[in-house]
C-alpha atoms as a PDB file:
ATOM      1  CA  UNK A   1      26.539  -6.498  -0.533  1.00  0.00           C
ATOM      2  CA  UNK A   2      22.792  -7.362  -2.229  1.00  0.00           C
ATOM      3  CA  UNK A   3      21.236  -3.988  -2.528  1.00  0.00           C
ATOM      4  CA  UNK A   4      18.466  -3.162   0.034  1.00  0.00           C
ATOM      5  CA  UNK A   5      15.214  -3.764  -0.657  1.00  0.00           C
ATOM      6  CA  UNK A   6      13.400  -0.213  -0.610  1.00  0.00           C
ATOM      7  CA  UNK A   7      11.089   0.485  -3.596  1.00  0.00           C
ATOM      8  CA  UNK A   8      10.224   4.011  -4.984  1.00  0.00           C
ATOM      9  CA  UNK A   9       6.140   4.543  -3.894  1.00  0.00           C
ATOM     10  CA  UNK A  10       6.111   8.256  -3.536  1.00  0.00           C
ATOM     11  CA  UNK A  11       3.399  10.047  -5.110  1.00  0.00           C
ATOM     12  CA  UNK A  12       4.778  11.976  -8.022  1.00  0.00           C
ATOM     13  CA  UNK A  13       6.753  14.950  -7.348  1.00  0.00           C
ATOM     14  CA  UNK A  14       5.743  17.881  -9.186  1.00  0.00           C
ATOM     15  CA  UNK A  15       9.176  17.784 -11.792  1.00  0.00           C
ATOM     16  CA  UNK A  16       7.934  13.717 -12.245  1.00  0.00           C
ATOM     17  CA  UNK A  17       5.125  13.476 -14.273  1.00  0.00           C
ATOM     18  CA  UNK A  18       5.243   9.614 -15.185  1.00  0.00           C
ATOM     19  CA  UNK A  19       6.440   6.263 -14.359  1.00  0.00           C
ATOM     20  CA  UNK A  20       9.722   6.719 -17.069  1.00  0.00           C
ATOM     21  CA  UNK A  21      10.695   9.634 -14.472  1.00  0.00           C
ATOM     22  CA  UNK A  22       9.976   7.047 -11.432  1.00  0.00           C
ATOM     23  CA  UNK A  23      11.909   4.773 -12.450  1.00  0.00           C
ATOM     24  CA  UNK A  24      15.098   6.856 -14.179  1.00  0.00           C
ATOM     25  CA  UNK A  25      14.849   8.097 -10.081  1.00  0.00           C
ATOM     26  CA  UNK A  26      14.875   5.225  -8.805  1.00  0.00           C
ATOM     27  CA  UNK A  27      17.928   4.121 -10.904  1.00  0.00           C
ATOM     28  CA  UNK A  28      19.591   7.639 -10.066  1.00  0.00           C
ATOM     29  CA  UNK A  29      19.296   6.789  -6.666  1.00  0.00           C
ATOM     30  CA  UNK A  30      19.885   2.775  -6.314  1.00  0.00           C
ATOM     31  CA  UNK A  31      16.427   2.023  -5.397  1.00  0.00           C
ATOM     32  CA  UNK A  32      16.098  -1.371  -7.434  1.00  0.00           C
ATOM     33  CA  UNK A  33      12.090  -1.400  -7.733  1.00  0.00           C
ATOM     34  CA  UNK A  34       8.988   0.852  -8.423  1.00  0.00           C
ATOM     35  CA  UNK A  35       5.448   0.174  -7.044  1.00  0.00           C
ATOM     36  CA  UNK A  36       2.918   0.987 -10.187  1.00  0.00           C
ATOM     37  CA  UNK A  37      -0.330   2.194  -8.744  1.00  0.00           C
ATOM     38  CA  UNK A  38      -3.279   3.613 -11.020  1.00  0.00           C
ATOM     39  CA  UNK A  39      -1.495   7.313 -12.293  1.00  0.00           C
ATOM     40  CA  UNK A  40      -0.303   8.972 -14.849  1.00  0.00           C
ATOM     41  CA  UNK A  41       0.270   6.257 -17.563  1.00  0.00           C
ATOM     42  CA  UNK A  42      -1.686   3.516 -15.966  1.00  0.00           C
ATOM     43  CA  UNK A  43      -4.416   6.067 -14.574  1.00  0.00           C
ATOM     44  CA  UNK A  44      -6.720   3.440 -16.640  1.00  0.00           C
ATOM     45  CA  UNK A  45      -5.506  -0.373 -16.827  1.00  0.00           C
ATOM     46  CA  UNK A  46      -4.150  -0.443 -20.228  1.00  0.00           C
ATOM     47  CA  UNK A  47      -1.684  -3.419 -21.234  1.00  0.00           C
ATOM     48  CA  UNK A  48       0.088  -1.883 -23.985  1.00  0.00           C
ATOM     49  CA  UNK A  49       1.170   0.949 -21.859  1.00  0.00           C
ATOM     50  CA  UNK A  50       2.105  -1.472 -19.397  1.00  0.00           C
ATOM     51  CA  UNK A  51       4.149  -3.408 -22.124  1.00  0.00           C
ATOM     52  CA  UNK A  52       6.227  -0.565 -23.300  1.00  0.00           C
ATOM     53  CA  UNK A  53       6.754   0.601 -18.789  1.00  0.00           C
ATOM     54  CA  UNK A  54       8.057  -2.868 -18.697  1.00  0.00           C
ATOM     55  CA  UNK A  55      10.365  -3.106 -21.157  1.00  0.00           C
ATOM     56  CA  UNK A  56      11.880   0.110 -20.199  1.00  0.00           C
ATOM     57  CA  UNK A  57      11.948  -0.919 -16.405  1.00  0.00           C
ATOM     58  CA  UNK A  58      13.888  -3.792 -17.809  1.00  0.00           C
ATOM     59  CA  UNK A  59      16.283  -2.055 -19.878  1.00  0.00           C
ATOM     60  CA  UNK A  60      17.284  -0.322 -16.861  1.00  0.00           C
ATOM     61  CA  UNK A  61      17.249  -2.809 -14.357  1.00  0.00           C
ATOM     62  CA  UNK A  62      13.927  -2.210 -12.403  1.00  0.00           C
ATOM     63  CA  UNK A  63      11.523  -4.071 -11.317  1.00  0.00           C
ATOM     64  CA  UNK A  64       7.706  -3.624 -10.057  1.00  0.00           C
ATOM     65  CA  UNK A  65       6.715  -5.033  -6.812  1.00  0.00           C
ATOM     66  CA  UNK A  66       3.384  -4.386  -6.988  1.00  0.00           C
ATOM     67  CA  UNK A  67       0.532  -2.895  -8.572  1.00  0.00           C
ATOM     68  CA  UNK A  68      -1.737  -0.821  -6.195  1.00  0.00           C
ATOM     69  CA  UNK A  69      -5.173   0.678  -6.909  1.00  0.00           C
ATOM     70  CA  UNK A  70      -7.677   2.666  -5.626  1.00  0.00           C
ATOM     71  CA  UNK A  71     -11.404   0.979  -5.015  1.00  0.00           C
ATOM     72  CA  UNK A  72     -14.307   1.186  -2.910  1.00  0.00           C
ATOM     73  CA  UNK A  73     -15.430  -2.128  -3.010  1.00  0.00           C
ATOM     74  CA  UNK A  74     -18.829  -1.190  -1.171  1.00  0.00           C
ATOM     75  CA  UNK A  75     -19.508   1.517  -3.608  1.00  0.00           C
ATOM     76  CA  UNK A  76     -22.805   2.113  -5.677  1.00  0.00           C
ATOM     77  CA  UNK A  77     -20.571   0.712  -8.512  1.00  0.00           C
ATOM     78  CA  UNK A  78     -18.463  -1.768  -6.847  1.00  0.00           C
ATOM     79  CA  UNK A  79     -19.229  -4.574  -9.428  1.00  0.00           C
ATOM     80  CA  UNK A  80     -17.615  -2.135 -11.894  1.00  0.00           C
ATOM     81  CA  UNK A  81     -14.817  -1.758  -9.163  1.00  0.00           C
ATOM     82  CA  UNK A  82     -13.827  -5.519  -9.287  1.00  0.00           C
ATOM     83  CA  UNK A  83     -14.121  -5.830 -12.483  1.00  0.00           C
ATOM     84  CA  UNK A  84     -11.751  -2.917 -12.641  1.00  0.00           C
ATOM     85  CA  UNK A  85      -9.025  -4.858 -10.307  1.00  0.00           C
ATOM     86  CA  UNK A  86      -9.173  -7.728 -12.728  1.00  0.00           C
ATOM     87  CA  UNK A  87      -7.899  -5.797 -15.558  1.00  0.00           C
ATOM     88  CA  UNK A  88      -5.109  -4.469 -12.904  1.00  0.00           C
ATOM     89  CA  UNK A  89      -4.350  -7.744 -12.043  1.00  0.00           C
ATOM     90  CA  UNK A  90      -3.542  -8.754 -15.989  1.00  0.00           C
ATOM     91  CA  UNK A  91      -0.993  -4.958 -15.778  1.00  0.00           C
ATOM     92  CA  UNK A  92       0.404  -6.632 -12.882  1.00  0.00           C
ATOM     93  CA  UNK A  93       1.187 -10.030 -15.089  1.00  0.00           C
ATOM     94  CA  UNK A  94       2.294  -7.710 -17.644  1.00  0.00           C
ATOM     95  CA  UNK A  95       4.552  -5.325 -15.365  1.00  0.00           C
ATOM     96  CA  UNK A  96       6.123  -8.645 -13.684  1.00  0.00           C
ATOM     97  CA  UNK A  97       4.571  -7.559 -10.518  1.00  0.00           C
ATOM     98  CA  UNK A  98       3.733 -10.722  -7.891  1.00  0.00           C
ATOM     99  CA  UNK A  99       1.021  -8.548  -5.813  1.00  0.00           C
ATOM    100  CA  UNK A 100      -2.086  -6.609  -6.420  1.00  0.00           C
ATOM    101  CA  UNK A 101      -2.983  -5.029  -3.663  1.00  0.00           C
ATOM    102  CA  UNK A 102      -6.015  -2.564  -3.485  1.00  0.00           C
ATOM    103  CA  UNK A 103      -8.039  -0.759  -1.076  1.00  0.00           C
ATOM    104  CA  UNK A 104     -11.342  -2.065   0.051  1.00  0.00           C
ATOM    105  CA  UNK A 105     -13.626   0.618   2.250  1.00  0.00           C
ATOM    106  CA  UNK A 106     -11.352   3.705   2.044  1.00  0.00           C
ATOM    107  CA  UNK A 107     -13.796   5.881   3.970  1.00  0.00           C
ATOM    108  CA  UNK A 108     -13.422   7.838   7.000  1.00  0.00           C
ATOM    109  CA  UNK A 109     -16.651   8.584   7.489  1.00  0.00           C
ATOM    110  CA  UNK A 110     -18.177   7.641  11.316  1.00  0.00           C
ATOM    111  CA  UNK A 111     -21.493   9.178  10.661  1.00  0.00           C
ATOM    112  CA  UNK A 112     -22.198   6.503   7.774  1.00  0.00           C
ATOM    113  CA  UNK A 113     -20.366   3.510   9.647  1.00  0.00           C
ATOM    114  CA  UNK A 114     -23.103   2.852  12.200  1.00  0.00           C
ATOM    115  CA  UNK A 115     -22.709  -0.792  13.491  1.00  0.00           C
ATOM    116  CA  UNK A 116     -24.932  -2.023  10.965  1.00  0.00           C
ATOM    117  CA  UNK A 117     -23.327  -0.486   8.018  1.00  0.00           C
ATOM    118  CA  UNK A 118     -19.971  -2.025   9.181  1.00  0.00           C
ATOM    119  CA  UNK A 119     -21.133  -5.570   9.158  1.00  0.00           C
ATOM    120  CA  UNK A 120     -23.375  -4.833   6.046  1.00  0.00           C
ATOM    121  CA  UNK A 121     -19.810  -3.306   4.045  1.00  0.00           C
ATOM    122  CA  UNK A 122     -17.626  -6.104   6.002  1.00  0.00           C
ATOM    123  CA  UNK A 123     -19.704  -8.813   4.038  1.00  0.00           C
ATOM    124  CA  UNK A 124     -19.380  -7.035   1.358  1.00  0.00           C
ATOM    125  CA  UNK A 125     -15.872  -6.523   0.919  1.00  0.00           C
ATOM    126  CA  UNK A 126     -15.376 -10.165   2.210  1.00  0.00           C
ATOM    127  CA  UNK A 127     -17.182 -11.091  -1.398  1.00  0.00           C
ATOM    128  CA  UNK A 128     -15.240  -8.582  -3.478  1.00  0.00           C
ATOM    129  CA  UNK A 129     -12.044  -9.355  -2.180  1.00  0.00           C
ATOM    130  CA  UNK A 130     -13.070 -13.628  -2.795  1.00  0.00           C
ATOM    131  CA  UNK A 131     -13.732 -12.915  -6.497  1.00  0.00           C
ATOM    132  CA  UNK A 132     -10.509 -10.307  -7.018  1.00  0.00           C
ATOM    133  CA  UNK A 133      -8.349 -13.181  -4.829  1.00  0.00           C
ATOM    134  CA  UNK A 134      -9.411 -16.198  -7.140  1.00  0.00           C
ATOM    135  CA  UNK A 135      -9.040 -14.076 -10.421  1.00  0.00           C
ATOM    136  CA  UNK A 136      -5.224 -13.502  -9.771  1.00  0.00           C
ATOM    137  CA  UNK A 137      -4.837 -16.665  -8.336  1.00  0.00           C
ATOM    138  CA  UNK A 138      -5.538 -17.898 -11.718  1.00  0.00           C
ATOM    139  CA  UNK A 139      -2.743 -15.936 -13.095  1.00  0.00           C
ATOM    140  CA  UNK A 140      -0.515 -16.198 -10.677  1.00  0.00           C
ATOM    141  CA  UNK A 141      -0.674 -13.025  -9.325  1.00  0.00           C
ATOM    142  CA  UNK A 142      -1.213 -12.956  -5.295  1.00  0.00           C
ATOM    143  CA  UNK A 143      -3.836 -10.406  -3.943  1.00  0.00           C
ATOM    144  CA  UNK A 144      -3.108  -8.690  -0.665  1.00  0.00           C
ATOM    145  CA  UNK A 145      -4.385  -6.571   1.794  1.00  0.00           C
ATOM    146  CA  UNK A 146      -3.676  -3.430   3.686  1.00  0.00           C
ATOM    147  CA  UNK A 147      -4.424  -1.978   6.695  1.00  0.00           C
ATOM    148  CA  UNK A 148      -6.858   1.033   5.967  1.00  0.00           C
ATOM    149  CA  UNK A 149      -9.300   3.267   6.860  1.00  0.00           C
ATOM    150  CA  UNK A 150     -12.160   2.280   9.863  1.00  0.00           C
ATOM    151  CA  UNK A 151     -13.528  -1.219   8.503  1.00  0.00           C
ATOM    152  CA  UNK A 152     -10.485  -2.904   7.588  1.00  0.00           C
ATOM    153  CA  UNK A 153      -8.127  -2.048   9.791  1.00  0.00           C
ATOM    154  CA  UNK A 154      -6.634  -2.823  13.404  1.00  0.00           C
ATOM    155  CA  UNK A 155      -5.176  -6.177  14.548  1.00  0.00           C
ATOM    156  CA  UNK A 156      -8.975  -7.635  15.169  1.00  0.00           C
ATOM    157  CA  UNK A 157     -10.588  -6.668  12.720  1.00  0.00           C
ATOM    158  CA  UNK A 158      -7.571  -7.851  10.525  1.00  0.00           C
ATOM    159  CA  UNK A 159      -7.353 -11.072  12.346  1.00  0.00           C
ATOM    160  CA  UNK A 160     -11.473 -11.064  11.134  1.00  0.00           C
ATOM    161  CA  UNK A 161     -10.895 -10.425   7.378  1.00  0.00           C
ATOM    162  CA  UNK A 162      -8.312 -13.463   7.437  1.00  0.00           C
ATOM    163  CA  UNK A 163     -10.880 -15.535   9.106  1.00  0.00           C
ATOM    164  CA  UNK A 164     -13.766 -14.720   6.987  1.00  0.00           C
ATOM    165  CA  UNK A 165     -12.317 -14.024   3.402  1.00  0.00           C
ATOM    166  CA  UNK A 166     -11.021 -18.260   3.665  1.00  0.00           C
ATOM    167  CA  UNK A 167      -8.249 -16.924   1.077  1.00  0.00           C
ATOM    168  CA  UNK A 168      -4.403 -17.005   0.979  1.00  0.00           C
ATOM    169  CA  UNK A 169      -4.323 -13.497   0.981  1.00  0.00           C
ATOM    170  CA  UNK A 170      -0.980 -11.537   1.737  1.00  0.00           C
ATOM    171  CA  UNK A 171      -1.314  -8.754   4.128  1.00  0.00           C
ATOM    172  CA  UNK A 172       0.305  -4.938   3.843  1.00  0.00           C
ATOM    173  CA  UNK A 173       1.958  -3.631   6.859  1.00  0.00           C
ATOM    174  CA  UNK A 174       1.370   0.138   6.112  1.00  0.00           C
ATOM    175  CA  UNK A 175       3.255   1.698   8.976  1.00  0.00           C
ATOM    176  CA  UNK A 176       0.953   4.864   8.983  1.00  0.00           C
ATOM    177  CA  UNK A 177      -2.369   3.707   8.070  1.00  0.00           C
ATOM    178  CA  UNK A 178      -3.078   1.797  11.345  1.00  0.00           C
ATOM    179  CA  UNK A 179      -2.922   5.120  13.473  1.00  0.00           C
ATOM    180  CA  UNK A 180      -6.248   5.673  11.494  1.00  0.00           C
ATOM    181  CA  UNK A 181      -7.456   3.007  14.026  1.00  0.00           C
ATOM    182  CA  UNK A 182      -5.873   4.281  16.689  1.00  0.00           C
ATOM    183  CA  UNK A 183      -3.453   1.438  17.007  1.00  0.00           C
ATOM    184  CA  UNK A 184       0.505   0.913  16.340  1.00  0.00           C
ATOM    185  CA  UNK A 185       1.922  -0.985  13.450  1.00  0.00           C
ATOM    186  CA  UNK A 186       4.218  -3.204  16.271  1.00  0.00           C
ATOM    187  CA  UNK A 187       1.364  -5.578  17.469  1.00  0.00           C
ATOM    188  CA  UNK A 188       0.269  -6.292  13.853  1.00  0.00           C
ATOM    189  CA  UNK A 189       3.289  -7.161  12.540  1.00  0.00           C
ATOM    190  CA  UNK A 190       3.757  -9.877  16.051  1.00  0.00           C
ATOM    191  CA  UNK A 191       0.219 -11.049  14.757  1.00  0.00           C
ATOM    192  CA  UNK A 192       0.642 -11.246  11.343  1.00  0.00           C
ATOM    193  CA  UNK A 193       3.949 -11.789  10.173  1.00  0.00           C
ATOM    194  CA  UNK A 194       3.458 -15.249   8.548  1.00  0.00           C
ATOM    195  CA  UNK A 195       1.115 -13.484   6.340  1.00  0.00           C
ATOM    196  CA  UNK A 196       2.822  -9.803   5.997  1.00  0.00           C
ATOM    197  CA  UNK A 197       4.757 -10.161   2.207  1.00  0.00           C
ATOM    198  CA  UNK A 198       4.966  -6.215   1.620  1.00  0.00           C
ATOM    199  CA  UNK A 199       5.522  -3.142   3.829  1.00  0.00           C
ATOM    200  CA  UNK A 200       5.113   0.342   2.761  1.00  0.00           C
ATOM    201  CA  UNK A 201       6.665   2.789   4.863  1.00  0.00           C
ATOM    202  CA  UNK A 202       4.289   6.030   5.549  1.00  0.00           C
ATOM    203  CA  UNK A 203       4.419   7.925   8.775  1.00  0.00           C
ATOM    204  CA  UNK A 204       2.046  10.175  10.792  1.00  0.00           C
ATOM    205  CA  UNK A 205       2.368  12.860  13.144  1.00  0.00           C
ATOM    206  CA  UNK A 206      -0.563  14.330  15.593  1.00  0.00           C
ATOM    207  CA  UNK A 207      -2.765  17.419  13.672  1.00  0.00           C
ATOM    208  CA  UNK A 208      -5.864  19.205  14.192  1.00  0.00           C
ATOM    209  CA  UNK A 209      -8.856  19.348  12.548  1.00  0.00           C
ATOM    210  CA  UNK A 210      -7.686  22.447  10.550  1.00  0.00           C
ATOM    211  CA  UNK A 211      -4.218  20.783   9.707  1.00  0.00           C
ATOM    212  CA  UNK A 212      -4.061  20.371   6.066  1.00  0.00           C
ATOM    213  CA  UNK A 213      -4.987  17.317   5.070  1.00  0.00           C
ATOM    214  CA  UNK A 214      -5.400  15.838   8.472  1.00  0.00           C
ATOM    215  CA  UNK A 215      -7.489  12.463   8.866  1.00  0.00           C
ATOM    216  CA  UNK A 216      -9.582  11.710  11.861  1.00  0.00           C
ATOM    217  CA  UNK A 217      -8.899   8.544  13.797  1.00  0.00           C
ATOM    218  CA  UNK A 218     -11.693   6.034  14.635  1.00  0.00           C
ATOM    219  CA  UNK A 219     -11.193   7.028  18.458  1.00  0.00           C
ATOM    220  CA  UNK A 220     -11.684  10.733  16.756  1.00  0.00           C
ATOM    221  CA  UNK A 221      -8.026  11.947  17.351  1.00  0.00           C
ATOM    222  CA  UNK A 222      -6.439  13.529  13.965  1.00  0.00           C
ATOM    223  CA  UNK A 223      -3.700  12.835  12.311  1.00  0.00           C
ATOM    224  CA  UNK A 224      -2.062  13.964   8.988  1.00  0.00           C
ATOM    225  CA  UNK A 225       0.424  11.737   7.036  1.00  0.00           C
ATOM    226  CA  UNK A 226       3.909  13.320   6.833  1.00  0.00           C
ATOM    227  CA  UNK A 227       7.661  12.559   5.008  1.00  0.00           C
ATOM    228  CA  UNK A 228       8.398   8.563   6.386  1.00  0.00           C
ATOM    229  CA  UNK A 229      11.212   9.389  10.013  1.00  0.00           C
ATOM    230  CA  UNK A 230       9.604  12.981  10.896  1.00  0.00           C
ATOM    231  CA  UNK A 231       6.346  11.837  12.674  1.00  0.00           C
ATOM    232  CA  UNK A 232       5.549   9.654  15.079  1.00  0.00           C
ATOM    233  CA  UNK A 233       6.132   6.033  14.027  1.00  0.00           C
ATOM    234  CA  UNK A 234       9.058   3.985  15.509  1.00  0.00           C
ATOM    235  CA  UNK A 235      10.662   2.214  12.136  1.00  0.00           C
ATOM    236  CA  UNK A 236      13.356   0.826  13.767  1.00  0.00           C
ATOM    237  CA  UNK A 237      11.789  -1.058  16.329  1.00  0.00           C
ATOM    238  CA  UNK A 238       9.179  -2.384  13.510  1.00  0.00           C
ATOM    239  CA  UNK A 239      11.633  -3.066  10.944  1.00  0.00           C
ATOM    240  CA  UNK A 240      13.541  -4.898  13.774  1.00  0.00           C
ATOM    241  CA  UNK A 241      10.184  -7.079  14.249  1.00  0.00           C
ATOM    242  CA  UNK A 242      10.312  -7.803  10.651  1.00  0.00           C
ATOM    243  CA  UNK A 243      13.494  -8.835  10.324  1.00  0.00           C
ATOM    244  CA  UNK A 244      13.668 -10.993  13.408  1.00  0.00           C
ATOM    245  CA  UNK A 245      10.065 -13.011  11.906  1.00  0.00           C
ATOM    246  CA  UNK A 246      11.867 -13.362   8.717  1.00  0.00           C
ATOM    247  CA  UNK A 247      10.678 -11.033   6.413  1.00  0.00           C
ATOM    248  CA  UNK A 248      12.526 -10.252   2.834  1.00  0.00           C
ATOM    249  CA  UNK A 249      10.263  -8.655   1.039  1.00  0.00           C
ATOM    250  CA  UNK A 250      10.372  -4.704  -0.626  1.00  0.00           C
ATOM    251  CA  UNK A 251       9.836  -1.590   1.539  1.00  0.00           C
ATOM    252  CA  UNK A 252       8.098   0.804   0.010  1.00  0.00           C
ATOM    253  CA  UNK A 253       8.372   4.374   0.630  1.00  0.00           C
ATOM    254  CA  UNK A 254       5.399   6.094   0.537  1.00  0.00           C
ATOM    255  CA  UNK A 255       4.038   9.563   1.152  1.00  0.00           C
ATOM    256  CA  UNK A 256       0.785  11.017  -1.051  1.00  0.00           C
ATOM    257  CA  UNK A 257       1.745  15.000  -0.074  1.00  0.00           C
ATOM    258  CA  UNK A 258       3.706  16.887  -2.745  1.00  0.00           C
ATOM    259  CA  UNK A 259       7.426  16.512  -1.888  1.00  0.00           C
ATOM    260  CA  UNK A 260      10.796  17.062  -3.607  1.00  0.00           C
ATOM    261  CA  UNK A 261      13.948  15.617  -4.080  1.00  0.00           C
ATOM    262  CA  UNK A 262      15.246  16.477  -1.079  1.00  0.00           C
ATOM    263  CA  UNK A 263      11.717  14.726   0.579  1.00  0.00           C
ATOM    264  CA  UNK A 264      12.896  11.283  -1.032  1.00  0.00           C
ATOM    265  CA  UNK A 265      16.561  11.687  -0.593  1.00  0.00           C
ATOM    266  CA  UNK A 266      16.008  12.439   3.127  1.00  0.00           C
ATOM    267  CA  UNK A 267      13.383   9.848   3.749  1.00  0.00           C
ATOM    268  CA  UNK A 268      15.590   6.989   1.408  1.00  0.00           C
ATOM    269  CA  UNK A 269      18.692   7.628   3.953  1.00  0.00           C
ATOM    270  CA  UNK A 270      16.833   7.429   6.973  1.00  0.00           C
ATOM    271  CA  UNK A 271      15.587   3.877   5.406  1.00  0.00           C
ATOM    272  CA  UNK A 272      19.146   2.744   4.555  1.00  0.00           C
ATOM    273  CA  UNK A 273      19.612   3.436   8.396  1.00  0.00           C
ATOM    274  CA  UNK A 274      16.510   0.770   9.308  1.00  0.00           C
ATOM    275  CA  UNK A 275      17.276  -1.402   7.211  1.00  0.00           C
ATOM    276  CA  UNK A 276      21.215  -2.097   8.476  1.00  0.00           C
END
């Protein structure tokens, strides 16, 4: 039997301290990818570093699914920002990875989205995304979406970015993140799953405002992410709605709190369970 598709996206643990120890974990424990995002060697977008991750990822077998990277594209400096995703995108070429994906308005912030900064950042990332899209494009590289945080989130508002953005753009489904909106991952994936080509699995569970690390909602609830099967999103029901639309792309595990071994081995079983 083909090995399943899961792909190592935890933030690093504290006895991993680069992406040689992601990926010699990921070959430990039969994961057959790594998602790269902007840490530890490729905290900057550097190709020779990429060079030398790839040929090492080759040696033993792994491959990158994507590149993922941190950006505000509405910030003071968002022409910077783009310009930054570019030189991502040519790591991705390098690394052999197919997506860049990158966040667009990670804010959580309702005091500063009034309705007229929404539609003012909207437009905004609509243009920033455009010139990040047509740049990979170029080099084959496909740029996709998420959904995250209060602008770009939520099957509307998705449904919107598709609309306006007039690009081929892949979408995320990031089980967790859409609880930000206070919305379930289930009716995206029914909307979306021609355009859905990557899935990262993160969970949430219900928190208070003095939860570590909790994140309020847009309908001001909180939440705090937690390890993927202990919270409160159904996986097998949404894996189920993947599978049944078609979908054989990666699952990525993904959870930014510290964790251990024993966080990942738990978590990777649980998937191994979804996925049969």
């Amino acid at each position: 039997m083909d090995k399943q598709k899961i792909a190592l996206y935890y933030r690093p643990k504290p006895d991993i301290l680069s992406f040689y120890g992601m990926i010699d974990f990921a070959v430990e424990h039969d994961m057959p990818a790594v998602e790269a995002f902007n840490h530890m060697e490729l905290a900057e977008p550097d190709l020779e570093v990429a060079r030398r991750l790839r040929a090492y990822a080759d040696e033993k077998g792994i491959v990158f699914c994507c590149m993922s990277v941190y950006a505000d594209l509405v910030d003071e400096d968002a022409a910077e920002q783009i310009e930054r995703m570019k030189r991502y995108t040519d790591v991705a070429v390098v690394l052999g990875a197919p997506f860049i994906h990158h966040t667009v308005i990670p804010t959580n912030d309702h005091a500063l989205l009034t309705p007229e900064n929404r539609e003012k950042f909207f437009w905004q990332a609509v243009e920033g995304i455009r010139q990040v899209y047509d740049y990979a494009a170029e080099r084959g590289v496909r740029a996709i979406y998420e959904d995250q945080a209060f602008v770009v989130n939520g099957v509307e508002g998705i449904a919107r970015l598709l609309d306006e953005v007039d690009r081929d753009i892949g979408l995320v489904a990031d089980f967790g993140n859409i609880r930000q909106y206070g919305e379930t991952i289930q009716p995206y994936i029914r909307r979306f799953a021609d355009r859905i080509v990557h899935v990262h699995l993160k969970d949430m569970r219900p928190a208070t405002p003095d939860t570590p690390n909790a994140l309020i909602t847009w309908d001001k609830n909180w939440i705090v992410e937690t390890e993927p099967g202990t919270g409160d999103v159904d996986f097998v029901e949404s894996i189920a709605l993947l599978k049944e639309a078609g979908y054989d792309g990666w699952y990525a595990l993904e959870y930014g709190a510290p964790t251990t071994d024993a966080n990942v081995e738990a978590a990777l079983a649980r998937t191994r369970e979804w996925l049969k």
